[in-house]
Protein backbone atom coordinates (compact mmCIF):
# COMPACT_ATOMS: atom_id res chain seq x y z
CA UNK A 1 110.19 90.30 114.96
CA UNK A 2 106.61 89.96 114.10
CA UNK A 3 104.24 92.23 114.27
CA UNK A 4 100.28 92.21 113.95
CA UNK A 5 98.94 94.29 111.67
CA UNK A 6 94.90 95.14 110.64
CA UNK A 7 95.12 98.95 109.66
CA UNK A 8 91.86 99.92 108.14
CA UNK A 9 94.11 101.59 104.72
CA UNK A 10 96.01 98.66 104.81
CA UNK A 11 93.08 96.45 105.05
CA UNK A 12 91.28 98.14 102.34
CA UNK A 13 94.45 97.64 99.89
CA UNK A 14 94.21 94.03 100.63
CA UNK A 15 90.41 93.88 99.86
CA UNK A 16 90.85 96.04 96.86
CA UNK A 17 93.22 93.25 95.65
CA UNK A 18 91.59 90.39 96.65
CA UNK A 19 88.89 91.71 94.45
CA UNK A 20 90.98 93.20 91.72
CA UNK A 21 89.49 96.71 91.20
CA UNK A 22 90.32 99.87 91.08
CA UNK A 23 87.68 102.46 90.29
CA UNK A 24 88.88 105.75 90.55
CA UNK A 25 90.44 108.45 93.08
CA UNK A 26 89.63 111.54 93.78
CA UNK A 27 91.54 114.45 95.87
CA UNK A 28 89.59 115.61 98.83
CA UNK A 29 89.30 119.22 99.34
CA UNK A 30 89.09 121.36 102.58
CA UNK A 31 85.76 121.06 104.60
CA UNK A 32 84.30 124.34 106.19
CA UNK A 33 80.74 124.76 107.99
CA UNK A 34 78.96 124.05 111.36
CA UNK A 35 81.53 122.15 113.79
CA UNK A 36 80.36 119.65 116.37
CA UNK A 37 82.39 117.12 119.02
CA UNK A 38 81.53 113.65 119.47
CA UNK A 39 83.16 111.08 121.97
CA UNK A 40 82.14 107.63 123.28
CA UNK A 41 84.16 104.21 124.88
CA UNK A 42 86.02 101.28 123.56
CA UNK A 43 85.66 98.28 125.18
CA UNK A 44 86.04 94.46 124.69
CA UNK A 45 85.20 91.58 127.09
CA UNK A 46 83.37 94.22 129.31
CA UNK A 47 87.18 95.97 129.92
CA UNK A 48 87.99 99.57 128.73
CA UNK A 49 90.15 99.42 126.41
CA UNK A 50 93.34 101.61 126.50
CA UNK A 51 94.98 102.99 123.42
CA UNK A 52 92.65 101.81 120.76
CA UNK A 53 92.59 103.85 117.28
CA UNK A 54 89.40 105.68 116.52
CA UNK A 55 89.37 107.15 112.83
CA UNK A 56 86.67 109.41 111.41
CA UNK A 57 86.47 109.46 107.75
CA UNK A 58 84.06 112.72 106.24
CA UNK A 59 82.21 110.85 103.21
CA UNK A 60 82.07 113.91 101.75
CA UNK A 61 85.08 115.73 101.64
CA UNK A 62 87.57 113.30 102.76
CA UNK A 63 88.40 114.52 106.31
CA UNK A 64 90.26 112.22 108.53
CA UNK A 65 90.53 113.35 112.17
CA UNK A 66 91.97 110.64 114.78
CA UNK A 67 91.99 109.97 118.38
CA UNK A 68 92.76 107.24 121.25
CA UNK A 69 91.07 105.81 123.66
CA UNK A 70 92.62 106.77 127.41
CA UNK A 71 92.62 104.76 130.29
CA UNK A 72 89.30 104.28 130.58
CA UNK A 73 88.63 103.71 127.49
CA UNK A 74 87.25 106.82 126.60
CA UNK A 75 87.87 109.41 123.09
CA UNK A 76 86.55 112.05 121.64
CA UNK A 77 86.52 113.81 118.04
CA UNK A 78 86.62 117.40 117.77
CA UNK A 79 85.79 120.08 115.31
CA UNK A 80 83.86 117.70 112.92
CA UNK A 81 81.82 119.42 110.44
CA UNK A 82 78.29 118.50 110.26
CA UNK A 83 77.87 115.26 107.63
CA UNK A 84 77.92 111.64 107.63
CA UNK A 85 80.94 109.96 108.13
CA UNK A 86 82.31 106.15 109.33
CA UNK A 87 84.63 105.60 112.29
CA UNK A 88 86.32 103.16 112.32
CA UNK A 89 87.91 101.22 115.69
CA UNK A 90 91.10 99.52 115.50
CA UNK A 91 93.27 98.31 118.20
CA UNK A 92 96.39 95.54 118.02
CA UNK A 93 94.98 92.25 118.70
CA UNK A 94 91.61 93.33 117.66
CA UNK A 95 89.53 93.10 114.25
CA UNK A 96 88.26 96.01 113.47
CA UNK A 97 84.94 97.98 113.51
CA UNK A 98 83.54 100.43 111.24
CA UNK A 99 80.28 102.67 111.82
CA UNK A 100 78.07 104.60 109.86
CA UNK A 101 77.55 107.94 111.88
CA UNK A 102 75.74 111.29 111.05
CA UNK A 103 77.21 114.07 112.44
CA UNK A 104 74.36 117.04 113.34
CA UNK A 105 75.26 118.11 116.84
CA UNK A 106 77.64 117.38 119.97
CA UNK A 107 77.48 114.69 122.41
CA UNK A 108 78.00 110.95 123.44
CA UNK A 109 78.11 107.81 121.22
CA UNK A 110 77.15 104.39 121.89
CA UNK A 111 80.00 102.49 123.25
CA UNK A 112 81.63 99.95 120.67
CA UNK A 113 82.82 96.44 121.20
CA UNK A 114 85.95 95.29 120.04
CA UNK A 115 86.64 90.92 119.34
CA UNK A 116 90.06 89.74 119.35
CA UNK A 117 91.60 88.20 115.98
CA UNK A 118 91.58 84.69 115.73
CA UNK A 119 94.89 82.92 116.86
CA UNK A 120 96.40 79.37 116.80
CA UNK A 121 99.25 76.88 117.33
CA UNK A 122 100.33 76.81 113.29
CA UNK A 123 103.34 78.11 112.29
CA UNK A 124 104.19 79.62 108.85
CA UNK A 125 107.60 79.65 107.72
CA UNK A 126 109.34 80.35 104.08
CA UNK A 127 112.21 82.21 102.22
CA UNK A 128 112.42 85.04 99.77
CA UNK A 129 114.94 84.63 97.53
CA UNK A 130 116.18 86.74 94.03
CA UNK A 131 116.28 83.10 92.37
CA UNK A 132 119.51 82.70 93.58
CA UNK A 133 120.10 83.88 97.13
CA UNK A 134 118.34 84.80 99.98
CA UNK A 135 116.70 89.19 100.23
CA UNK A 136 117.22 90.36 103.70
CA UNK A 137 114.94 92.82 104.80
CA UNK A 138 112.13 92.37 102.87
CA UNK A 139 109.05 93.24 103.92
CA UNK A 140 106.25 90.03 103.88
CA UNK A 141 102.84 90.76 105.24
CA UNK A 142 100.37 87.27 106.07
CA UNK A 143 96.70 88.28 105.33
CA UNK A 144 94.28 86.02 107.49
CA UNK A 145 90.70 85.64 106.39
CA UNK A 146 88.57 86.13 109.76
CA UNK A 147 86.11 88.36 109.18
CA UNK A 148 85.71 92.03 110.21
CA UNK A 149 84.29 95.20 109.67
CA UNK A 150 84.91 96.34 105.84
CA UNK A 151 84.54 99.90 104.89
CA UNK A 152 83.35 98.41 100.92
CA UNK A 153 80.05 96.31 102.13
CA UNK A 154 79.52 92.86 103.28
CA UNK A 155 81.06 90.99 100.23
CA UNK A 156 83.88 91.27 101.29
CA UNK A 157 85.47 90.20 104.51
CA UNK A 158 88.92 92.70 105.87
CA UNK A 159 90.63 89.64 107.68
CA UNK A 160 93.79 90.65 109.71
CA UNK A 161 97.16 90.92 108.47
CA UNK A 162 100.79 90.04 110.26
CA UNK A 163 104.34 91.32 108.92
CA UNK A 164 107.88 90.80 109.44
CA UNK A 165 111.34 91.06 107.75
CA UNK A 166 113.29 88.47 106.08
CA UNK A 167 116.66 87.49 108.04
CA UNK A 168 120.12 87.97 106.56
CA UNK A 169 119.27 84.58 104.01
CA UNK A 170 115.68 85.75 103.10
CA UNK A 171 114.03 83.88 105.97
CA UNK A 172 111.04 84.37 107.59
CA UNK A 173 108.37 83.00 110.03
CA UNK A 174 104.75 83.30 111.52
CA UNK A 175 103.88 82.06 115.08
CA UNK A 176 100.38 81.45 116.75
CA UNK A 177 98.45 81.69 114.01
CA UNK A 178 95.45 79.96 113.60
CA UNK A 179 94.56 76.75 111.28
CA UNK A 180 93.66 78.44 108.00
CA UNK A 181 94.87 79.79 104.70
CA UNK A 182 96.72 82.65 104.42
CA UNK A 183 97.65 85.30 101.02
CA UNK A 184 101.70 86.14 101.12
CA UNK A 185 102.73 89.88 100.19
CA UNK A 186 106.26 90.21 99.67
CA UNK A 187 107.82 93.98 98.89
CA UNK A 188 111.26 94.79 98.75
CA UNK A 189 113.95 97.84 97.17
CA UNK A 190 114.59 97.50 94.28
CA UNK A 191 112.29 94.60 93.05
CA UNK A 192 108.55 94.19 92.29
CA UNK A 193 106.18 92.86 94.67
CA UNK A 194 104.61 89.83 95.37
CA UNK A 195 101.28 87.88 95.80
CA UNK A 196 100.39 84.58 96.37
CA UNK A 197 99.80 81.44 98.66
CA UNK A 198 103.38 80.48 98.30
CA UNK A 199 105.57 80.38 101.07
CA UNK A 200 108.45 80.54 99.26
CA UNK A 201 108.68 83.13 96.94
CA UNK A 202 111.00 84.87 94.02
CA UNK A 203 110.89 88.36 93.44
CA UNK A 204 112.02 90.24 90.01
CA UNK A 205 114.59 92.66 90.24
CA UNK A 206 112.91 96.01 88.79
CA UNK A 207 114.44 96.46 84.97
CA UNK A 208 113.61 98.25 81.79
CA UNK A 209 111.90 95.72 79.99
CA UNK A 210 108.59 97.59 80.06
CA UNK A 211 109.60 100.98 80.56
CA UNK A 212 107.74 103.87 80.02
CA UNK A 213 108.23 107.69 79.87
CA UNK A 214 105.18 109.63 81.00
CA UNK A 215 104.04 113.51 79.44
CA UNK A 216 101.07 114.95 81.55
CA UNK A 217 99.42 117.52 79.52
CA UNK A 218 96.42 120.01 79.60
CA UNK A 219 93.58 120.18 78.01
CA UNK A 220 95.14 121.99 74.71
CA UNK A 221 98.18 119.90 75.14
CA UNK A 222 100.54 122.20 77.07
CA UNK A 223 102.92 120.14 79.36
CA UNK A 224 102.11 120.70 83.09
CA UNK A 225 105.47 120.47 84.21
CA UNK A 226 104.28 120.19 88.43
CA UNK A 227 101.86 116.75 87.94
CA UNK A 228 102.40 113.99 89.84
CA UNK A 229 102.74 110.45 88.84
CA UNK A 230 102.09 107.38 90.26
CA UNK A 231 101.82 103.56 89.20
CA UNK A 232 99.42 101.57 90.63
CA UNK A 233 99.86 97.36 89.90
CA UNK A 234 96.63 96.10 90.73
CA UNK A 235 98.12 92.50 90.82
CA UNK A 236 100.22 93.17 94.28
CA UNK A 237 98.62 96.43 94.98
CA UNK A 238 102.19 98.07 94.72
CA UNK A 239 102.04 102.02 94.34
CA UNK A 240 105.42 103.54 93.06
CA UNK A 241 106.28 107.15 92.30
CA UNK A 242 107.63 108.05 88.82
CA UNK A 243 111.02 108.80 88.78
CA UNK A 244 111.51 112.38 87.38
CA UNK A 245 113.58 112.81 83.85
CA UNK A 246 114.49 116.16 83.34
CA UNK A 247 111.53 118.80 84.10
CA UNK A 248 108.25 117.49 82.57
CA UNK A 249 108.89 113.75 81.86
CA UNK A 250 107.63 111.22 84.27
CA UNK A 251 109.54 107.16 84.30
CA UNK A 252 108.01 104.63 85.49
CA UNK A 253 109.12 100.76 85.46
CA UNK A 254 105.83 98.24 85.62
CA UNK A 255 106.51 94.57 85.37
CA UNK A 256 105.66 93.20 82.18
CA UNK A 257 103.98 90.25 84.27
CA UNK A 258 101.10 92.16 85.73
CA UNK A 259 97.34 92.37 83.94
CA UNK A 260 97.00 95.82 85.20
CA UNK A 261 99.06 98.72 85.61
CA UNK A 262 97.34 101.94 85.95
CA UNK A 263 99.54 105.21 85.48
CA UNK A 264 98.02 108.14 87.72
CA UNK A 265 98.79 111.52 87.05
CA UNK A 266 97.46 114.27 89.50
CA UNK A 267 97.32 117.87 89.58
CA UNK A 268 95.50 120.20 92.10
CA UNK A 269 94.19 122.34 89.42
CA UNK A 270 92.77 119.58 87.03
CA UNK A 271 90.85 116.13 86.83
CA UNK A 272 92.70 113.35 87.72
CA UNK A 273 93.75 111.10 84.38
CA UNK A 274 94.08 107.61 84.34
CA UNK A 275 95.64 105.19 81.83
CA UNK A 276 96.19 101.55 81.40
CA UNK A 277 99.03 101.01 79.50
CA UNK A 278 99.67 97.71 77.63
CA UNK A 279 103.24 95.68 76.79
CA UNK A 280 103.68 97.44 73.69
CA UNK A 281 107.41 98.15 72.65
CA UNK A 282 105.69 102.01 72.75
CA UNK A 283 107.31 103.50 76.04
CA UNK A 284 105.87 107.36 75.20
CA UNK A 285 103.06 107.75 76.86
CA UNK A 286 100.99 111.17 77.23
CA UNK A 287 97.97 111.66 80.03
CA UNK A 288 95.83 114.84 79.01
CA UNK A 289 94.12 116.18 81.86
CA UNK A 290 90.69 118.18 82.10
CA UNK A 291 90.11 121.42 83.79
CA UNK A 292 88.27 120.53 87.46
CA UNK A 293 85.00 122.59 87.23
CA UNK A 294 84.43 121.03 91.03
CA UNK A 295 87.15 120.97 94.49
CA UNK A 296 86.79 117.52 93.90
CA UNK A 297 89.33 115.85 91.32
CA UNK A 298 88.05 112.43 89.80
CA UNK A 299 89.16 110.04 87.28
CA UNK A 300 87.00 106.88 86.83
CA UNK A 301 88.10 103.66 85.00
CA UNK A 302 85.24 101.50 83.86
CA UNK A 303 85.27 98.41 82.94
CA UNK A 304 86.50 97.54 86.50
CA UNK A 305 84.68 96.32 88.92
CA UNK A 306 82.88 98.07 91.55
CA UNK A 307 83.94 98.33 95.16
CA UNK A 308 82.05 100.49 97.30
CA UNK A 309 84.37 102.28 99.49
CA UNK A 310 85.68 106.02 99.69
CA UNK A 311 88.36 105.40 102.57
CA UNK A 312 91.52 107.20 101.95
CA UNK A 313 94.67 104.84 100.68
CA UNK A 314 97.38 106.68 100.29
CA UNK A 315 98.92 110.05 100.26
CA UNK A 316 100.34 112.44 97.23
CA UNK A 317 102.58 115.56 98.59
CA UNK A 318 100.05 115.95 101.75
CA UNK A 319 96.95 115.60 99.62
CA UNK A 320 94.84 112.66 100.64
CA UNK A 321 93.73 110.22 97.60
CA UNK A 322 90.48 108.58 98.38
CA UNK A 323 89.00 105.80 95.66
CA UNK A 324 86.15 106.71 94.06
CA UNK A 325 82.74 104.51 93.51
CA UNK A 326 81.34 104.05 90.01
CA UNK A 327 78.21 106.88 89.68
C-alpha cells in the first residue's frame, strides 16, 4: 500500500540531504517560566479542516507540544512558555506550513490555509534487489519537489514525500503522481540505505569492511561508560545506533562508500562530540567530551555548510536532538 507522507522531521531530513549538511545538535533542556494558550483554525479551499497536525517548536529550548484540529477545524496549544517559536501545519494530502510566532500572552491566531500537494496520472514503478534477488519489505520513500513551507529558509524547497514496501520479489510502485522528477530512498534490515534517481536500485548488505569500535571519554580521559552513540551518513541521511561491546565500547558499521559519516556521542552531563571518521584500516576510535557549562549540549562541525533550521530530527533515550546553526 502507499502511503503519502510530508512530516515536517521527515521533510527536514530530506532537505538536510538534498543539501548535504550537517551542522551540529544540541540536547534541549526543560523550559520553565510564564505559561500562555494559543489556538486558531485550519482550513483549505474555505473548508475546516478536520484532523490536521499543528506542531509548536520553542526556538529556544526545544519544546514540542502538538495538537489537532477538531471538526471544525479548530486547535489550541496549551501551557506554552512565553518565547518565539514556529508552528508548523501538516495534514495528509496537504504541503505544509510553517509560522514564525511570538508567544507573550493568551488568545486567538490568524487562521492558516492549507494547498493540496500536487498530483498526476504518472506512475513510478522499480525493484530493490541485493544484486541477486528481490528485498521484501523494504522501506522506499519518493520525494517530490513542489514547494512548501521549510523550517531552514527559502533556499530550499520541503517538497512532499510518498512510501511503500517492496513485495515478496523487491517490487514496488507509485500511482497518481504528478509529471516530474522524483529522489528514491531505499532502507532496509540489515543493509545500508539508499539515494538516488534510480528506480531500480541495489542495496549493500551491512559488513565489517569499515568497522569501527568507539571509546567516549571525558575531559581527562576517563571512559564514560553511559554515552550514547550514534552514526549519522549524510549521503542517505541514515541514523544507526552503535551496537554495544562489552560495557564502554561503542560498534558501529558505516559503508565505506559514503563521503560522510559522522559518529555522535551524547551524554546529558557533557558537550556533545562529533567526529568524522575516514576509511583508514584504524577501527579505534576515541570521542573526548567537554564538561557542559550551559543546559544546552552542542557540538558544531565546520566546514559544513550552513542550514538554518533548529527543528528537532530525531530522538536519543527520550531526549530530543535538535540541529544546531553555525554562530
Amino acid at each position: 500500500m502507499t502511503q503519502q507522507r510530508h512530516s515536517l522531521y521527515a521533510l527536514l531530513a530530506t532537505a538536510m540531504l538534498l543539501s548535504g549538511a550537517l551542522v551540529g545538535i544540541m540536547f534541549a533542556p526543560s523550559a520553565s517560566g510564564e505559561e500562555h494558550d494559543i489556538n486558531g483554525s485550519v482550513l483549505a479551499d474555505g473548508t475546516w479542516l478536520v484532523g490536521a497536525t499543528v506542531t509548536a517548536f520553542n526556538t529556544a529550548d526545544g519544546d514540542v507540544t502538538n495538537s489537532t484540529t477538531d471538526a471544525g477545524g479548530w486547535y489550541s496549544l496549551d501551557n506554552l512558555d512565553a518565547g518565539d517559536y514556529k508552528i508548523g501545519y501538516e495534514m495528509d494530502g496537504y504541503l505544509t506550513v510553517v509560522n514564525d510566532f511570538s508567544v507573550d500572552s493568551s488568545g486567538s491566531i490568524d487562521d492558516v490555509i492549507l494547498t493540496a500537494t500536487t498530483s498526476g496520472t504518472a506512475d513510478f514503478t522499480g525493484n530493490v534487489t541485493d544484486g541477486t534477488s528481490g528485498i521484501e519489505g523494504a522501506t522506499v520513500i519518493l520525494s517530490g519537489a513542489a514547494p512548501s513551507d521549510g523550517w531552514w529558509g527559502s533556499s530550499y524547497t520541503t517538497g512532499y514525500e510518498r512510501e511503500t514496501t517492496t513485495d515478496a520479489d523487491g517490487n514496488y510502485s507509485f500511482s497518481g503522481l504528478p509529471d516530474e522528477s522524483f529522489t528514491v530512498h531505499v532502507t532496509a534490515d540489515g543493509y545500508y540505505s539508499s539515494r538516488g534517481i534510480d528506480s531500480a536500485v541495489e542495496l549493500t548488505a551491512v559488513n565489517d569492511d569499515n568497522l569501527k569500535y568507539v571509546r567516549v571519554l571525558d575531559g581527562d580521559g576517563n571512559t564514560l561508560r553511559d554515552a550514547e552513540v550514534m552514526l549519522y551518513e549524510a549521503h542517505t541521511t541514515t541514523w544507526t545506533s552503535a551496537q554495544k561491546l562489552g560495557a564502554a565500547t561503542h560498534v558501529v558499521r558505516p559503508s565505506a562508500e559514503s563521503n560522510y559519516n559522522y559518529i555522535f556521542a551524547f551524554h546529558q552531563n557533557y558537550a556533545t562530540g562529533v567526529i568524522v571518521p575516514d576509511n583508514s584500516v584504524d577501527a579505534n576510535l576515541e570521542i573526548a567530551l567537554e564538561p557542559s557549562s550551559t543546559a544546552t549540549k552542542v557540538a558544531t562541525l565546520m566546514g559544513v555548510p550552513a542550514v538554518s533550521s533548529t527543528i528537532p530530527v530525531m530522538d536519543v533515550n527520550g531526549m530530543t536532538v535538535l540541529l544546531q546553526l553555525n554562530p
